[in-house]
N, C-alpha and C. Protein backbone atom coordinates (compact mmCIF):
# COMPACT_ATOMS: atom_id res chain seq x y z
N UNK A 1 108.79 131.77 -19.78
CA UNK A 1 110.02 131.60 -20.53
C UNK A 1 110.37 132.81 -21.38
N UNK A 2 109.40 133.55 -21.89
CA UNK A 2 109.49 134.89 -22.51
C UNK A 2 110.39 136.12 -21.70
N UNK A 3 109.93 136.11 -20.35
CA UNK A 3 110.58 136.67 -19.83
C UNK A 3 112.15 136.42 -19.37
N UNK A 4 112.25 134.88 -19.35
CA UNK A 4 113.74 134.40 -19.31
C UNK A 4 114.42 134.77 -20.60
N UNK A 5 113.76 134.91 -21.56
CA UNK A 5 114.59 135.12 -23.15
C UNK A 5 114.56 136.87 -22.95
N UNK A 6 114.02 137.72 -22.64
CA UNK A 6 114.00 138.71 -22.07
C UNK A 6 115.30 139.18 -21.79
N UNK A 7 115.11 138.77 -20.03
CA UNK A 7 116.53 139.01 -19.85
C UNK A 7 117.55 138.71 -19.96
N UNK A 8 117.79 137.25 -20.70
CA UNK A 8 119.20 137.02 -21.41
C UNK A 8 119.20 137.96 -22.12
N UNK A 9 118.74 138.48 -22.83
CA UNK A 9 118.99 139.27 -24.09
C UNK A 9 119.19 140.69 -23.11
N UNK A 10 119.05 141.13 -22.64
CA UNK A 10 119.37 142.29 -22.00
C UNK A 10 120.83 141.94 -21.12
N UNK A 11 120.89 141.04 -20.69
CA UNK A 11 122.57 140.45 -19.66
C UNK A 11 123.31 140.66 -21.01
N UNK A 12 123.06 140.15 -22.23
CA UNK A 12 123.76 139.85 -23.68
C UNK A 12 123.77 141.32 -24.07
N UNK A 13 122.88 142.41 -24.26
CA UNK A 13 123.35 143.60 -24.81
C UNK A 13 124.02 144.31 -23.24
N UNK A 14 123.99 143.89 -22.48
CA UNK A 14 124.79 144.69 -21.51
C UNK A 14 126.69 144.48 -21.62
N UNK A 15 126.79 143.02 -21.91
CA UNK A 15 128.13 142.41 -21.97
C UNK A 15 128.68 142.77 -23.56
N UNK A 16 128.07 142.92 -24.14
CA UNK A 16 128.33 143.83 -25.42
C UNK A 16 129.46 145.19 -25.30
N UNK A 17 128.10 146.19 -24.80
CA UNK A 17 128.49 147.14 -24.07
C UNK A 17 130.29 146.84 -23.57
N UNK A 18 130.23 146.10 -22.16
CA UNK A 18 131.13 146.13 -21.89
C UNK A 18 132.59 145.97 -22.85
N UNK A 19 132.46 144.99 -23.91
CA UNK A 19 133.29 144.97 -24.39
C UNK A 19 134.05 145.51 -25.74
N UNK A 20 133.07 146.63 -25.70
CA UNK A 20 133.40 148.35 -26.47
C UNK A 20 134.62 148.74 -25.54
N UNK A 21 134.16 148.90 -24.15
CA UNK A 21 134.77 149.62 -22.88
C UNK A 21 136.11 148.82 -23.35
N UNK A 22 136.88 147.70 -23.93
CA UNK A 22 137.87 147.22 -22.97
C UNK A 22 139.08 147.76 -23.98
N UNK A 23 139.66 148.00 -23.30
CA UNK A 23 141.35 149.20 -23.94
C UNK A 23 142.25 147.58 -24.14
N UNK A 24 143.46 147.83 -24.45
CA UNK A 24 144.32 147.30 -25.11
C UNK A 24 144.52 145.97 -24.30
N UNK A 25 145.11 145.07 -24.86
CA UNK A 25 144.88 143.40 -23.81
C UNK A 25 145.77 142.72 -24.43
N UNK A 26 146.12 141.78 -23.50
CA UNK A 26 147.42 140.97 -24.05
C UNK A 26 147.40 139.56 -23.13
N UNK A 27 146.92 138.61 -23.61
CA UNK A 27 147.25 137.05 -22.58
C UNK A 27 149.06 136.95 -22.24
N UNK A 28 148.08 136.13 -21.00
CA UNK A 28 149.80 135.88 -20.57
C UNK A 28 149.92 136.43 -18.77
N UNK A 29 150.99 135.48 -18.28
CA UNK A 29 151.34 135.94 -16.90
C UNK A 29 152.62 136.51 -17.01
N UNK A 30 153.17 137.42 -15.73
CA UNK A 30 153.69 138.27 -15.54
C UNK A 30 154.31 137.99 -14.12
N UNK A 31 156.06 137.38 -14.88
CA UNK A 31 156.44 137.15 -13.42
C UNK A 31 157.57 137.46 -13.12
N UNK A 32 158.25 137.92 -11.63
CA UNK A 32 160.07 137.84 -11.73
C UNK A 32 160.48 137.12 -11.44
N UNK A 33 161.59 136.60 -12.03
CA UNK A 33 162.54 135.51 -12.28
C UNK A 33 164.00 135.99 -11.44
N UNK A 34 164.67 135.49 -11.58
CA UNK A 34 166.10 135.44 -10.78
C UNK A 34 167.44 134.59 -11.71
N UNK A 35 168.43 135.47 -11.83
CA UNK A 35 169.83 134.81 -12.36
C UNK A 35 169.79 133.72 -11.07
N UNK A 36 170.06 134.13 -10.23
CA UNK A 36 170.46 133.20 -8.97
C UNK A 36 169.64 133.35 -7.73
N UNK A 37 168.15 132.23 -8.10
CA UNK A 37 167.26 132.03 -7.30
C UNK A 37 167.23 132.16 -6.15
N UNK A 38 168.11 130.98 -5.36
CA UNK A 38 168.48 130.71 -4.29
C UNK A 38 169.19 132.29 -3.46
N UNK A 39 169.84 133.06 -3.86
CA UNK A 39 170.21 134.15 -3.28
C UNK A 39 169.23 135.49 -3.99
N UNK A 40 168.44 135.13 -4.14
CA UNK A 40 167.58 136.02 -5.24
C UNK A 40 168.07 137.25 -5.47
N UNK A 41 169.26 136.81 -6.31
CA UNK A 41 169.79 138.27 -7.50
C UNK A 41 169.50 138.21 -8.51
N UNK A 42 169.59 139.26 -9.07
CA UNK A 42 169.67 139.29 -10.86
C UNK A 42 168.66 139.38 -11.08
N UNK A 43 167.40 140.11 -10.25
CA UNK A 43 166.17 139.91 -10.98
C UNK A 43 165.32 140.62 -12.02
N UNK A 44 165.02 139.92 -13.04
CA UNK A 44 164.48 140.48 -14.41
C UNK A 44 163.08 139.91 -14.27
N UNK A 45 162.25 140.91 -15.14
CA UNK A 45 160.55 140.13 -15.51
C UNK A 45 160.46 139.46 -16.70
N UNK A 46 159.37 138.80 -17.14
CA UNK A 46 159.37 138.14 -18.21
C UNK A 46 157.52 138.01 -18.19
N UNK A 47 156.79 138.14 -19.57
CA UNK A 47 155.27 137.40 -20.04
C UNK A 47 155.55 136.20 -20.75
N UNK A 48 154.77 135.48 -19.90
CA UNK A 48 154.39 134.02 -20.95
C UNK A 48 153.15 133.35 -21.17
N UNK A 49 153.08 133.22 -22.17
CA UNK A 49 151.65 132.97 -22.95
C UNK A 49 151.89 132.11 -23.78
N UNK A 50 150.33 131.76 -24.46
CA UNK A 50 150.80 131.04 -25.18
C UNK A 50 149.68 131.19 -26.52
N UNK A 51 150.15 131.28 -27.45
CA UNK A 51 149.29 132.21 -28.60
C UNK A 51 149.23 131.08 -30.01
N UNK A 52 148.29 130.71 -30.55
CA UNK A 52 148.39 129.90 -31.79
C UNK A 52 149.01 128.54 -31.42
N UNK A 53 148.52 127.76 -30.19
CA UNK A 53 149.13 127.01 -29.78
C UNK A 53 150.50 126.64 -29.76
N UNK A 54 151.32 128.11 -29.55
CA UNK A 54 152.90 127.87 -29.15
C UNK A 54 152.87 128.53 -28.07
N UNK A 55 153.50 128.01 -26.93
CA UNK A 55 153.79 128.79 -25.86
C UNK A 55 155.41 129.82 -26.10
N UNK A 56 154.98 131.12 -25.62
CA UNK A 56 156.05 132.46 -25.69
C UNK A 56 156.52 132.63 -24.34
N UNK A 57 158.20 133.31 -24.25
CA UNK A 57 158.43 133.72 -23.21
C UNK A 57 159.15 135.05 -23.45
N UNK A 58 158.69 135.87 -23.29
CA UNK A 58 159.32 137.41 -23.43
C UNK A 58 159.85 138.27 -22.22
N UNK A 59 161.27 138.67 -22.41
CA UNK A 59 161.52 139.43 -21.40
C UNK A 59 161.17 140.72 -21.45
N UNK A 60 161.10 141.52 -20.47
CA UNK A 60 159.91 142.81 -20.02
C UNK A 60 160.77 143.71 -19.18
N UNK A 61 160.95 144.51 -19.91
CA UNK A 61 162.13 145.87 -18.85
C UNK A 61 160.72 146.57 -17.63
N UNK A 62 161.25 146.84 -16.59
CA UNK A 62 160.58 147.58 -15.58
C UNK A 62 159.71 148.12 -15.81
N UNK A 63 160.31 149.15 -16.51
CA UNK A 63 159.42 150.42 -16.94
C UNK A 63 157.81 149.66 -17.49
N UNK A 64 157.77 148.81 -18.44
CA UNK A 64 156.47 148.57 -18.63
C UNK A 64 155.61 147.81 -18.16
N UNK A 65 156.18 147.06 -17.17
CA UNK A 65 155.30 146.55 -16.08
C UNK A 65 153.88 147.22 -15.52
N UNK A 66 153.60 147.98 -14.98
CA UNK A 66 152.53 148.77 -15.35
C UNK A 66 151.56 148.51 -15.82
N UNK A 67 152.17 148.74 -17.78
CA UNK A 67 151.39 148.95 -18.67
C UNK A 67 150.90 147.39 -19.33
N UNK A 68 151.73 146.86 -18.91
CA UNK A 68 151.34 144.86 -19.00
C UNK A 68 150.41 144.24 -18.06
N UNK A 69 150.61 144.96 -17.23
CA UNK A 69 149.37 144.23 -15.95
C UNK A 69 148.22 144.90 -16.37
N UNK A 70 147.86 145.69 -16.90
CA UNK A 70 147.12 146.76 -17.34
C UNK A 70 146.25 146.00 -18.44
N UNK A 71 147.49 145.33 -19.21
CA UNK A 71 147.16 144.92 -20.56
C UNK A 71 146.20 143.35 -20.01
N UNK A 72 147.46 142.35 -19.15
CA UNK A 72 147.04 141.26 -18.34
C UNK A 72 144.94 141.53 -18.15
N UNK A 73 145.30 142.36 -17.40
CA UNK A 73 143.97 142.67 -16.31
C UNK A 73 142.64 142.77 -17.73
N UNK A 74 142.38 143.21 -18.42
CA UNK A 74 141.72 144.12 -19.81
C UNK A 74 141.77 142.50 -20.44
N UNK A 75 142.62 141.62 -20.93
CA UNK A 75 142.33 140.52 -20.82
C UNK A 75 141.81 139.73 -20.87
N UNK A 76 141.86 139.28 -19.41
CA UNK A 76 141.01 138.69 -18.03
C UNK A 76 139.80 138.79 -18.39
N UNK A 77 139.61 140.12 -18.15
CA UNK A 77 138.37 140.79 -18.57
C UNK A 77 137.36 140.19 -19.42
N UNK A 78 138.15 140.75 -20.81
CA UNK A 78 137.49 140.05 -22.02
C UNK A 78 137.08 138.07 -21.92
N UNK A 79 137.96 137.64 -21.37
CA UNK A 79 137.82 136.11 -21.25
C UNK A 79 136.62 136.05 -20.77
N UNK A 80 136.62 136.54 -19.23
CA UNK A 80 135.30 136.08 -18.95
C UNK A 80 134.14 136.82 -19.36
N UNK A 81 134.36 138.01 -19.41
CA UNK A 81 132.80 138.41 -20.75
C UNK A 81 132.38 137.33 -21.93
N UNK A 82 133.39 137.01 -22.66
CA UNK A 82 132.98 135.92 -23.49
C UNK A 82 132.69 135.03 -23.31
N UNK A 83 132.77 134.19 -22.01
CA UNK A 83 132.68 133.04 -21.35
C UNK A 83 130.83 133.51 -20.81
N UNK A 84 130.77 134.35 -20.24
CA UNK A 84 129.22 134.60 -19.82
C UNK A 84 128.55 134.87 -21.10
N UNK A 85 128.78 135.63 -22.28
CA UNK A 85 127.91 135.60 -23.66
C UNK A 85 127.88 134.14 -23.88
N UNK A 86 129.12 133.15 -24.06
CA UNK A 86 128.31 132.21 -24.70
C UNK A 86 127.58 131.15 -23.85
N UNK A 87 128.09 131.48 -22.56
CA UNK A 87 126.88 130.38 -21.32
C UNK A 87 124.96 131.26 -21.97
N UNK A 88 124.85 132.58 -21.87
CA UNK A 88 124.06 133.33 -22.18
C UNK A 88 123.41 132.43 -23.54
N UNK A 89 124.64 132.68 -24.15
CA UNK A 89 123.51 132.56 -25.53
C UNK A 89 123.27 130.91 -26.22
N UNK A 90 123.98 130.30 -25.24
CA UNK A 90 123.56 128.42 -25.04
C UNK A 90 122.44 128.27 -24.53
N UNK A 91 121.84 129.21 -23.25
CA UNK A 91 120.79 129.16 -22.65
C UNK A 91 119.56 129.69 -23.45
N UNK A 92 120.07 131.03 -24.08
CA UNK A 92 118.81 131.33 -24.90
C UNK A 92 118.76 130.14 -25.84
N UNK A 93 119.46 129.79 -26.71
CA UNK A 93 118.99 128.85 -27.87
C UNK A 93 118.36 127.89 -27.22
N UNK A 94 118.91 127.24 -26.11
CA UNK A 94 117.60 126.35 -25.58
C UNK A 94 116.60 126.31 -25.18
N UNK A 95 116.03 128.02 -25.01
CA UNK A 95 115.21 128.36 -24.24
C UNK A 95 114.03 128.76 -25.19
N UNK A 96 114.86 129.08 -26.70
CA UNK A 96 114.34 128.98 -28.27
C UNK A 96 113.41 127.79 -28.13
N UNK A 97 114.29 126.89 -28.55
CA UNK A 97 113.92 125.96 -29.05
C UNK A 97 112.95 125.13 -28.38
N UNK A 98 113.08 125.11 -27.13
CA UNK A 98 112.17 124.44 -26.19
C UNK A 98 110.68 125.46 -26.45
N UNK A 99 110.92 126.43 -26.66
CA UNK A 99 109.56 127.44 -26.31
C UNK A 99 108.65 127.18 -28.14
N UNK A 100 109.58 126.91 -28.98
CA UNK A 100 108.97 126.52 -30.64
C UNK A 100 108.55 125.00 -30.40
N UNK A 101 109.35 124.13 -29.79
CA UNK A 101 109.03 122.64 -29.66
C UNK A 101 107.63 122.67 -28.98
N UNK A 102 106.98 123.64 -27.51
CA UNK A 102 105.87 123.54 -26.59
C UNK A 102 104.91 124.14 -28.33
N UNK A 103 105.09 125.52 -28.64
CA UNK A 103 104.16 125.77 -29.65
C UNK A 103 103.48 124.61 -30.89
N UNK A 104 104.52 123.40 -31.10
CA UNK A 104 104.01 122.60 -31.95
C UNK A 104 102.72 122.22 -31.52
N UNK A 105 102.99 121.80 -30.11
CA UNK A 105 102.08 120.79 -29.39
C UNK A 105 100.84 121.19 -29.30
């Protein structure tokens, strides 16, 4: 089990790491819309998210499309890094505690 607490802790300073690496981020999807669906004209982009439990809808000129998927993607990213630290560090604490509970015995 030493060695399982081991390498969590090394998966945990690696995902660290990573999330030094991550540049600018922004939740939210990224989609085009249409004045008139059905003949698909008029088409503009828009992000929608939803932040402090209100959902946002922002319209998005061309040009920064790009730099939003960019933002989208960086994200993503971060979500699931945090999502594997705290599966990580649920496992170590149990892996704690179980290994102090065997030492009582």
């Amino acid at each position: 089990m030493n060695k399982r607490l081991a390498t969590i802790e090394k998966k945990i300073a690696s995902i660290k790491q990573q999330l030094l690496e991550i540049g600018e981020m922004r939740p939210g999807s990224l989609t085009q819309q249409y004045l008139k669906p059905k003949e698909k004209k008029g088409a503009y982009w828009q992000i929608s998210y939803t932040y402090q439990m209100k959902s946002k809808t922002e319209y998005v000129k061309i040009e920064f499309i790009p730099q939003l998927e960019q933002q989208i993607k960086e994200f993503k990213n971060f979500k699931l890094l945090m999502q594997q630290w705290i599966d990580l560090a649920i496992e170590h604490s149990r892996l704690q505690i179980k290994l102090a509970k065997e030492a009582k015995i």
